[in-house]
Protein backbone atom coordinates (compact mmCIF):
# COMPACT_ATOMS: atom_id res chain seq x y z
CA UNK A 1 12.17 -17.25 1.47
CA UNK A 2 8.76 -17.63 2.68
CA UNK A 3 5.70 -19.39 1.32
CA UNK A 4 3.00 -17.18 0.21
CA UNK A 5 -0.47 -18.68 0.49
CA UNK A 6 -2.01 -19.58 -2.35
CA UNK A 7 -5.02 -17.76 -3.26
CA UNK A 8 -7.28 -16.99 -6.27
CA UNK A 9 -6.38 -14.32 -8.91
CA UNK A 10 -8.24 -11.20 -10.03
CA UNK A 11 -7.69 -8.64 -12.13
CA UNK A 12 -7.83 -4.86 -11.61
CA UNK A 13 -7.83 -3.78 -14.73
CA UNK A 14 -4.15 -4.95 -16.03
CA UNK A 15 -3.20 -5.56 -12.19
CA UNK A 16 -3.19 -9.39 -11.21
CA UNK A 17 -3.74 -10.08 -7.86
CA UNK A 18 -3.35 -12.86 -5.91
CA UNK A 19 -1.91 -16.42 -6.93
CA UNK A 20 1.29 -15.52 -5.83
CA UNK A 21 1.41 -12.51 -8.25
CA UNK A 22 3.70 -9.76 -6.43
CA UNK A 23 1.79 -8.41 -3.43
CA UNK A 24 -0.08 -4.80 -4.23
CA UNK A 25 0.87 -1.38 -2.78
CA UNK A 26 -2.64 0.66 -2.84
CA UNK A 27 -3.59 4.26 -1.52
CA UNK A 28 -6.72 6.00 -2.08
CA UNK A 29 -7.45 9.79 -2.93
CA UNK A 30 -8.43 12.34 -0.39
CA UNK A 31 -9.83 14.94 -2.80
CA UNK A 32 -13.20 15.27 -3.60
CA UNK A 33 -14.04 12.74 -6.67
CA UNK A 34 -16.16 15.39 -8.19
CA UNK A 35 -13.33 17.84 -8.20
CA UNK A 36 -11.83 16.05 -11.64
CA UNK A 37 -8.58 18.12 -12.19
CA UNK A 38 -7.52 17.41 -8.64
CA UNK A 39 -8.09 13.95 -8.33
CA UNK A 40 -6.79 13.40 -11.61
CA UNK A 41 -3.57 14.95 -10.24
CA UNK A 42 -3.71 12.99 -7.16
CA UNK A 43 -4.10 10.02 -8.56
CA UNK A 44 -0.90 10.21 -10.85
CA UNK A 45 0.99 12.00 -8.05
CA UNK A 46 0.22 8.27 -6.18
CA UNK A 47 0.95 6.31 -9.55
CA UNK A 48 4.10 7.93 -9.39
CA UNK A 49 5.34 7.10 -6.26
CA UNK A 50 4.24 3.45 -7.04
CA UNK A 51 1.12 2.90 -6.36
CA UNK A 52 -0.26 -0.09 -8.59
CA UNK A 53 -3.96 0.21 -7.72
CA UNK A 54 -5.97 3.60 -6.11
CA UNK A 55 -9.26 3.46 -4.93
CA UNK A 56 -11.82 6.63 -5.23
CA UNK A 57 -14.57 7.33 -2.72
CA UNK A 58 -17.70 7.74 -4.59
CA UNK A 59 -20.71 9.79 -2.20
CA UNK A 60 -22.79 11.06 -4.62
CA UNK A 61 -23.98 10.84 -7.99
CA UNK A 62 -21.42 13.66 -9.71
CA UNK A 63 -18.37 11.78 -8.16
CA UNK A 64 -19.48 8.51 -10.38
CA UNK A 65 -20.18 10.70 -13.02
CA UNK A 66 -16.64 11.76 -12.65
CA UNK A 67 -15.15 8.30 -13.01
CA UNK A 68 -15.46 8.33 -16.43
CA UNK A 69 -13.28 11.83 -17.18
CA UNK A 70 -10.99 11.20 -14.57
CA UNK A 71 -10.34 7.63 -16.29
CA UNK A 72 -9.49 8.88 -19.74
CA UNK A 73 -6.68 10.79 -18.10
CA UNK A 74 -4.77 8.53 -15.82
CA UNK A 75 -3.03 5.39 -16.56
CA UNK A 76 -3.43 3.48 -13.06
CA UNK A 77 -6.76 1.43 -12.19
CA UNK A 78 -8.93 2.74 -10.28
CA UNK A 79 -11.91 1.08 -7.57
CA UNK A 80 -14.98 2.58 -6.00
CA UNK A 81 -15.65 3.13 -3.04
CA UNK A 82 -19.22 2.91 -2.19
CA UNK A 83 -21.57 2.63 1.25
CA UNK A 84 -25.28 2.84 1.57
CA UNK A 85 -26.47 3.75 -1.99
CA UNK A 86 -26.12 0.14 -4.75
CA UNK A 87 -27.02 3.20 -7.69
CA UNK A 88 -23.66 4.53 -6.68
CA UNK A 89 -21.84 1.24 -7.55
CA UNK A 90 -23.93 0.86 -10.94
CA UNK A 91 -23.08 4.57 -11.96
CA UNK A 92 -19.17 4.02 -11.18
CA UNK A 93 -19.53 0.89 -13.15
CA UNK A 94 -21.01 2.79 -16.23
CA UNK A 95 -17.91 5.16 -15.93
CA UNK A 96 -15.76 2.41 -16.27
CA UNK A 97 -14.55 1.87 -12.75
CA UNK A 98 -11.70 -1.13 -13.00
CA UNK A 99 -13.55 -3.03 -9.04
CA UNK A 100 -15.66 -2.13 -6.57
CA UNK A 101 -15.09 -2.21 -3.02
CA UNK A 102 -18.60 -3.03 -1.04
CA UNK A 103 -19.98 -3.70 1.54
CA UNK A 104 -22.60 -5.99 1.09
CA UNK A 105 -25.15 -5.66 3.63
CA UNK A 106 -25.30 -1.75 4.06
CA UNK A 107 -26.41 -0.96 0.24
CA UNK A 108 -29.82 -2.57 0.31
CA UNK A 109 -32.00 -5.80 -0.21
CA UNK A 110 -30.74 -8.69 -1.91
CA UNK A 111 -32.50 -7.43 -5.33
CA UNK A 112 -30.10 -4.38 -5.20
CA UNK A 113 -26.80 -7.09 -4.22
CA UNK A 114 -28.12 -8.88 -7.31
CA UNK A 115 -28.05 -5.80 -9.80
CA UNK A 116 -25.08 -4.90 -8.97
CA UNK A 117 -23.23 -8.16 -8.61
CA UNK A 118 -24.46 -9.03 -12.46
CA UNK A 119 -23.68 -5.08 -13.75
CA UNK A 120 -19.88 -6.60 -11.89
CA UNK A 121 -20.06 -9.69 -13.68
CA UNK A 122 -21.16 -8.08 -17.03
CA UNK A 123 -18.48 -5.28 -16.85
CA UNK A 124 -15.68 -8.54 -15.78
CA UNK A 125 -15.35 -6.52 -12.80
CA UNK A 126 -14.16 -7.61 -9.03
CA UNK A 127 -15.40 -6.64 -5.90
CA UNK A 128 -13.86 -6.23 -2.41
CA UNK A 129 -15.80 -7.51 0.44
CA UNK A 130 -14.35 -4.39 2.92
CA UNK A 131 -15.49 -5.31 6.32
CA UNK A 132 -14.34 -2.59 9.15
CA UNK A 133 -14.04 -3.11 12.92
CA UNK A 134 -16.59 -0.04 13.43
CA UNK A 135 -19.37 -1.31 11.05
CA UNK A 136 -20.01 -4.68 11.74
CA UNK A 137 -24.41 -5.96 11.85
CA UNK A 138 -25.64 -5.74 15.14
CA UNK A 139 -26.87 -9.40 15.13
CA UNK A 140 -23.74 -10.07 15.05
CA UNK A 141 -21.70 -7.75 17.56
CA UNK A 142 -24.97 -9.10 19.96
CA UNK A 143 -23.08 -12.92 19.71
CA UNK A 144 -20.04 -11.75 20.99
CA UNK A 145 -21.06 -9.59 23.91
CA UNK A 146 -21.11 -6.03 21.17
CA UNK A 147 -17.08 -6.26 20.89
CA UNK A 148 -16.14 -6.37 17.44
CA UNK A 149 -13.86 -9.24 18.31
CA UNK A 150 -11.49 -11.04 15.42
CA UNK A 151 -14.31 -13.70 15.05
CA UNK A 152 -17.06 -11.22 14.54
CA UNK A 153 -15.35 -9.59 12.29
CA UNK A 154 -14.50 -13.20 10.03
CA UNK A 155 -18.26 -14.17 10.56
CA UNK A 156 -19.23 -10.88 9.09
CA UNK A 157 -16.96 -11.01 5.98
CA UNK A 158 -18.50 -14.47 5.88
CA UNK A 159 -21.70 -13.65 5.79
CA UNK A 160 -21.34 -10.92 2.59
CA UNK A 161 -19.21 -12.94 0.85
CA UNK A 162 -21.72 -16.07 0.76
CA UNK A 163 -24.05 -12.52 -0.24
CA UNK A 164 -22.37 -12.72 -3.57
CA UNK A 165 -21.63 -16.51 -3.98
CA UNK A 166 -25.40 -17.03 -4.02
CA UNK A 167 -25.41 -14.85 -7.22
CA UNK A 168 -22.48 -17.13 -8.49
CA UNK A 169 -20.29 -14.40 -8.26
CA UNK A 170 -16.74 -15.48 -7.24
CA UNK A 171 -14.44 -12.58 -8.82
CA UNK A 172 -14.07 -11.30 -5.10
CA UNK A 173 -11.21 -9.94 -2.90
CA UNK A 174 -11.44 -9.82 1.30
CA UNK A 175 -10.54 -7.67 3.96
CA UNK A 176 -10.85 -7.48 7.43
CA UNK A 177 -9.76 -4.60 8.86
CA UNK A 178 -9.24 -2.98 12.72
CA UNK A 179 -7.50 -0.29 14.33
CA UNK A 180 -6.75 -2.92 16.80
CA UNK A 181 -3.54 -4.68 15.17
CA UNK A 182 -3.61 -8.11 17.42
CA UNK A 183 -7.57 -8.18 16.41
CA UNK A 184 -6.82 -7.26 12.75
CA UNK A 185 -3.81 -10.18 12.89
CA UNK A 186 -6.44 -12.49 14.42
CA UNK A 187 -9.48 -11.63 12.09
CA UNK A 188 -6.91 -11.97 8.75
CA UNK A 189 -5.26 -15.48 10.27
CA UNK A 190 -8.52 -17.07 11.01
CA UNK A 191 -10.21 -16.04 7.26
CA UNK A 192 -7.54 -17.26 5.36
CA UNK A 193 -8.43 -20.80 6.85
CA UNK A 194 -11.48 -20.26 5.49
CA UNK A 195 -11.36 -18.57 2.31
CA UNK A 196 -8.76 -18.89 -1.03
CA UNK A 197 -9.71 -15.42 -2.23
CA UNK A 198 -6.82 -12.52 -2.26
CA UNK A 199 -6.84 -10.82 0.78
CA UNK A 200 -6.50 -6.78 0.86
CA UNK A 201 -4.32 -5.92 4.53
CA UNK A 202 -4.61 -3.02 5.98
CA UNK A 203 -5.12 -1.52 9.73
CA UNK A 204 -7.96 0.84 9.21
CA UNK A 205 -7.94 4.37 10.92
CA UNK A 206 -3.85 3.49 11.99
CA UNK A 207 -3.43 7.25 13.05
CA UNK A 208 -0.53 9.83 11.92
CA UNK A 209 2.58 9.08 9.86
CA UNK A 210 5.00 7.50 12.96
CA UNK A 211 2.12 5.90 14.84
CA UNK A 212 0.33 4.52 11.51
CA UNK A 213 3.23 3.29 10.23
CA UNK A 214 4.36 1.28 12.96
CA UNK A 215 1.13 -0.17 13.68
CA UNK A 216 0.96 -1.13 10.31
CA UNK A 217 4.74 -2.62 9.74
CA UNK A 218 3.59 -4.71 12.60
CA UNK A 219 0.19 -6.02 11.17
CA UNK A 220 1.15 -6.51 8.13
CA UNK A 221 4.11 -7.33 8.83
CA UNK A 222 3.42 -10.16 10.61
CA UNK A 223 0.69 -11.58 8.24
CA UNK A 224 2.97 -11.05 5.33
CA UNK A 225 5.88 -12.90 6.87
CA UNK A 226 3.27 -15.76 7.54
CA UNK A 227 2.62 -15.72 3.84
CA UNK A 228 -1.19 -14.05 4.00
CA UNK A 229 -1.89 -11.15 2.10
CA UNK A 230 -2.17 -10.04 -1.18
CA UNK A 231 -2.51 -6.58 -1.45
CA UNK A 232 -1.99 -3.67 1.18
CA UNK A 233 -2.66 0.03 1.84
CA UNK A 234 -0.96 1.67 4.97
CA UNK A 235 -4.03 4.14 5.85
CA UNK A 236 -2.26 7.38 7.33
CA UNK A 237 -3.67 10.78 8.36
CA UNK A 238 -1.64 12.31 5.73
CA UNK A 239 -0.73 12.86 2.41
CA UNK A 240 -1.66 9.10 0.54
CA UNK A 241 1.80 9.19 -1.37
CA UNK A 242 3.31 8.80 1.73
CA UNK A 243 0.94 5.72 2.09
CA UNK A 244 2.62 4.43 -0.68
CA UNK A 245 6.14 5.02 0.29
CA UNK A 246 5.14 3.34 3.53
CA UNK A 247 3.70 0.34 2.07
CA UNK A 248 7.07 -0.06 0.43
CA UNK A 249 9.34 -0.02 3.29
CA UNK A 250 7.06 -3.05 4.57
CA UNK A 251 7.18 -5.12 1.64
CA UNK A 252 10.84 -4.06 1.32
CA UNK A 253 11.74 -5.21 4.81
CA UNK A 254 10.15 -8.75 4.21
CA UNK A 255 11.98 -9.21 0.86
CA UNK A 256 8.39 -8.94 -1.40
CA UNK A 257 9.39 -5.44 -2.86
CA UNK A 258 12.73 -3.80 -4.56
CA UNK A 259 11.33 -0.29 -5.32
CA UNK A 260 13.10 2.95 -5.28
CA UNK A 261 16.20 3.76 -3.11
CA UNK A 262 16.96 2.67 0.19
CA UNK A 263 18.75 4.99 2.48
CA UNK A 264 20.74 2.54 5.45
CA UNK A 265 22.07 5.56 7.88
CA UNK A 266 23.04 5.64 11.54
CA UNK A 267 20.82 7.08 14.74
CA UNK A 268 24.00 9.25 14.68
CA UNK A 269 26.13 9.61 18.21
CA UNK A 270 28.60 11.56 19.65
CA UNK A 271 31.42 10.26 17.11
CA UNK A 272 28.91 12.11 14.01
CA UNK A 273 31.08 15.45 13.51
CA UNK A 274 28.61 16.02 10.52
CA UNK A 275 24.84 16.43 9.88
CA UNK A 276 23.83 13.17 9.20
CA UNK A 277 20.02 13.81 9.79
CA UNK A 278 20.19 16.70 7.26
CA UNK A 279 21.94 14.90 4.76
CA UNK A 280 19.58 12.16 4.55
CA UNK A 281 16.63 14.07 4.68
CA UNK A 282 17.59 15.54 2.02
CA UNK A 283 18.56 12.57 -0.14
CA UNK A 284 15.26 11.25 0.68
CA UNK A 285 13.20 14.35 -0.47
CA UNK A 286 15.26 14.28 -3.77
CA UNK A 287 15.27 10.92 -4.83
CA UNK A 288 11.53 9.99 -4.25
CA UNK A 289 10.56 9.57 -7.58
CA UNK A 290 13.24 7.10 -8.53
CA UNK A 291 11.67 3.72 -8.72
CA UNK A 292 14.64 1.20 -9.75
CA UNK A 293 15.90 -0.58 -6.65
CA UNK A 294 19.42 1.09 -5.36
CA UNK A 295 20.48 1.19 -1.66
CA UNK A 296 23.03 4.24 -0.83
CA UNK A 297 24.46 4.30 2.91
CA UNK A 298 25.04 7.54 5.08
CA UNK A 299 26.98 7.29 7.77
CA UNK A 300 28.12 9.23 11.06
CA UNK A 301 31.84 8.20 11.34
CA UNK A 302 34.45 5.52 9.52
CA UNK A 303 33.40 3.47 12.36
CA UNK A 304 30.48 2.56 10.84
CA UNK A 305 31.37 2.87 7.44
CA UNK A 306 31.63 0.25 4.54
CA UNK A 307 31.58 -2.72 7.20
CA UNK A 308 27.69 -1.77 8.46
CA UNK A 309 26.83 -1.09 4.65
CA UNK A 310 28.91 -3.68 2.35
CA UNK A 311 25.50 -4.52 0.76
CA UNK A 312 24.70 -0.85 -0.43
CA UNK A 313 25.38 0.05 -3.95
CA UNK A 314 26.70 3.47 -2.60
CA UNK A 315 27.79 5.02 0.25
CA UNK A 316 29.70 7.97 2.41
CA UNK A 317 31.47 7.54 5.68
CA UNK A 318 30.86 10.96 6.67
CA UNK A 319 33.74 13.31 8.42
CA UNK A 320 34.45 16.20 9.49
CA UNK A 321 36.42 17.54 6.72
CA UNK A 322 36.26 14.69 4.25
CA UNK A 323 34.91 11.40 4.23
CA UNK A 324 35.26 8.41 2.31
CA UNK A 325 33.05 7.06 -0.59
CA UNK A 326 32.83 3.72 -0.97
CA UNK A 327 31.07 1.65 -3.69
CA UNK A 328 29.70 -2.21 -2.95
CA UNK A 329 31.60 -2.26 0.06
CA UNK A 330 34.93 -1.28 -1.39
CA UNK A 331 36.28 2.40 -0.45
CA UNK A 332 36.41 3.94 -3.36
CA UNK A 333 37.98 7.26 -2.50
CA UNK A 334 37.89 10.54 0.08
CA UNK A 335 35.03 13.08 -0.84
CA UNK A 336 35.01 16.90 0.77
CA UNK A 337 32.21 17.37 3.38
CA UNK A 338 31.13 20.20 1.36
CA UNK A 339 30.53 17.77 -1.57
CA UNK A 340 28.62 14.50 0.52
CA UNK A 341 25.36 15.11 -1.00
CA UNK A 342 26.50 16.04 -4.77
CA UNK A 343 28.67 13.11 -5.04
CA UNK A 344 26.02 10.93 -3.81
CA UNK A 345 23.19 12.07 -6.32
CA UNK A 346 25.81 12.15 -8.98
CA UNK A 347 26.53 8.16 -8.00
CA UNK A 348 23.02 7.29 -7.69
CA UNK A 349 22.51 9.08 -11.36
CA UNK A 350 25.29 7.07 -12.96
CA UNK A 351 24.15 3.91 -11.13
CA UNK A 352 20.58 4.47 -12.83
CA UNK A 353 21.90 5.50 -16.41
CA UNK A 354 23.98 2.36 -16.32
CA UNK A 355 21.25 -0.07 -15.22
CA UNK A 356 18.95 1.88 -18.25
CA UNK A 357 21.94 0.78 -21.05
């Protein structure tokens, strides 16, 4: 087991974070915040596939408006997103916004940081310090020859959080983000050292499903198995539930997460004499929305059956013809290749309805 760093907690509305509280799967809505009915169904859509915290990005005046409708209907908390304008952050506060995510030093003079640090503090509140590879002070890019290097990005996070310390203000969560995943490994290694706040991982702009995805198992990967990190979104160019399901696989590859089913299958070889890529595509596309932990195997030939997958709760050994089911490792009987994927849901169903007696 590894040792998780110890770090302060905050609350998102009922969501601790931090202190060694389970670590966070996040996403964030790509529909307009204005447009209530659809980000309403976004946001459940993403509550649904697991997501314990989604953040909203607020532009303009209607969007905060919106907060407050778009709250009443959905169960999940919700955070702000908010650049340039500090009215935004008080008007998403107002709505009843569960944290903020800021940057300090692009919405205005310290009398603005003030008012909305104490709106924050009155509302019991947190805020994210969100500091970005792409948007760091120029002052500061200037000491390290304009490359947003690891420590420019720490002494920039540095520099807002002390921002909202001055104000007293201490219900605060970090992160320190780059496309770059050694930088963003660097930037999150050397802040921990400095700070005990939570720490929100994530490599920003990561790219499409494959690419994103892998440069984010590896980022956060890394920090996670090193203990750092509280909190996580897996930023994809794609639909945000698949963020979600994403973020899972991470935290369920470290031993952090048990959520939903877990398909072990072969790359499939010559021995397959059945679909094996169809079969668990379609497993996967059909049990999405189950969220107790179950593992089911699928694979190409006996060769790699039950031995490869003892662990899995279910499984098929898939041949042409017939294969065999087998249950925790034990076979449990032959099942016709016309029936691979009914028998499986069917075992999968009865799994769940026994765990729910």
């Amino acid at each position: 087991m590894m040792k998780r760093r110890k770090t302060k907690v905050i609350n998102i509305g009922n969501v601790k974070i931090g202190g060694g509280n389970p670590v966070v799967v996040q996403s964030m809505t790509n529909t307009h915040t204005k447009d209530v009915v659809a980000t309403i169904k976004q946001v459940n859509e993403l509550a649904d596939a697991g997501a314990k915290v989604v953040r909203l990005a607020i532009p303009d005046k209607d969007s905060a408006l919106a907060l407050k409708a778009i709250k009443k209907a959905v169960q999940v908390p919700l955070i702000a997103d908010i650049h340039f304008d500090y009215r935004l952050a008080l008007a998403s506060i107002k709505s009843g916004i569960d944290g903020l995510r800021i940057n300090p030093g692009n919405i205005g003079s310290k009398d603005r940081i003030h008012e909305v640090v104490r709106a924050a503090a009155d509302a019991g509140i947190p805020i994210r310090v969100g500091v970005n590879a792409g948007s760091l002070p120029q002052d500061i890019l200037e000491q390290y020859d304009f490359h947003p290097t690891a420590e420019a990005i720490v002494e920039t996070a540095m520099r807002n959080i002390r921002e909202l310390e001055a104000f007293n203000f201490g219900n605060i969560k970090v992160s320190v983000k780059s496309s770059n995943v050694l930088v963003m490994i660097e930037a999150y290694r050397q802040l921990s050292k400095r700070v005990d706040y939570p720490l929100h991982l994530g490599v920003t702009e990561a790219g499409t499903v494959l690419s994103g995805s892998i440069k984010s198992a590896v980022g956060m990967g890394i920090l996670l198995s090193e203990g750092i990190g509280d909190t996580i979104r897996v930023s994809l160019t794609d639909d945000p539930v698949i963020e979600v399901k994403a973020g899972y696989e991470i935290l369920r590859a470290l031993g952090l997460a048990h959520h939903g089913v877990e398909i072990i299958s072969c790359p499939t070889c010559a021995r397959a004499e059945y679909d094996v890529i169809g079969l668990v595509n379609s497993l996967e596309k059909k049990l999405i929305n189950v969220k107790d932990p179950l593992t089911v195997a699928v694979m190409g030939c006996v060769v790699n059956g039950p031995g490869e997958a003892k662990e899995a709760d279910v499984g098929i050994a898939c041949g042409k013809g017939s294969g065999i089911l087998f249950r925790h490792g034990k076979v449990a009987g032959k099942v016709k290749e016309t029936e691979y994927e009914k028998v499986l849901l069917s075992e999968v169903h009865e799994l769940l309805r026994q765990k729910g007696q």
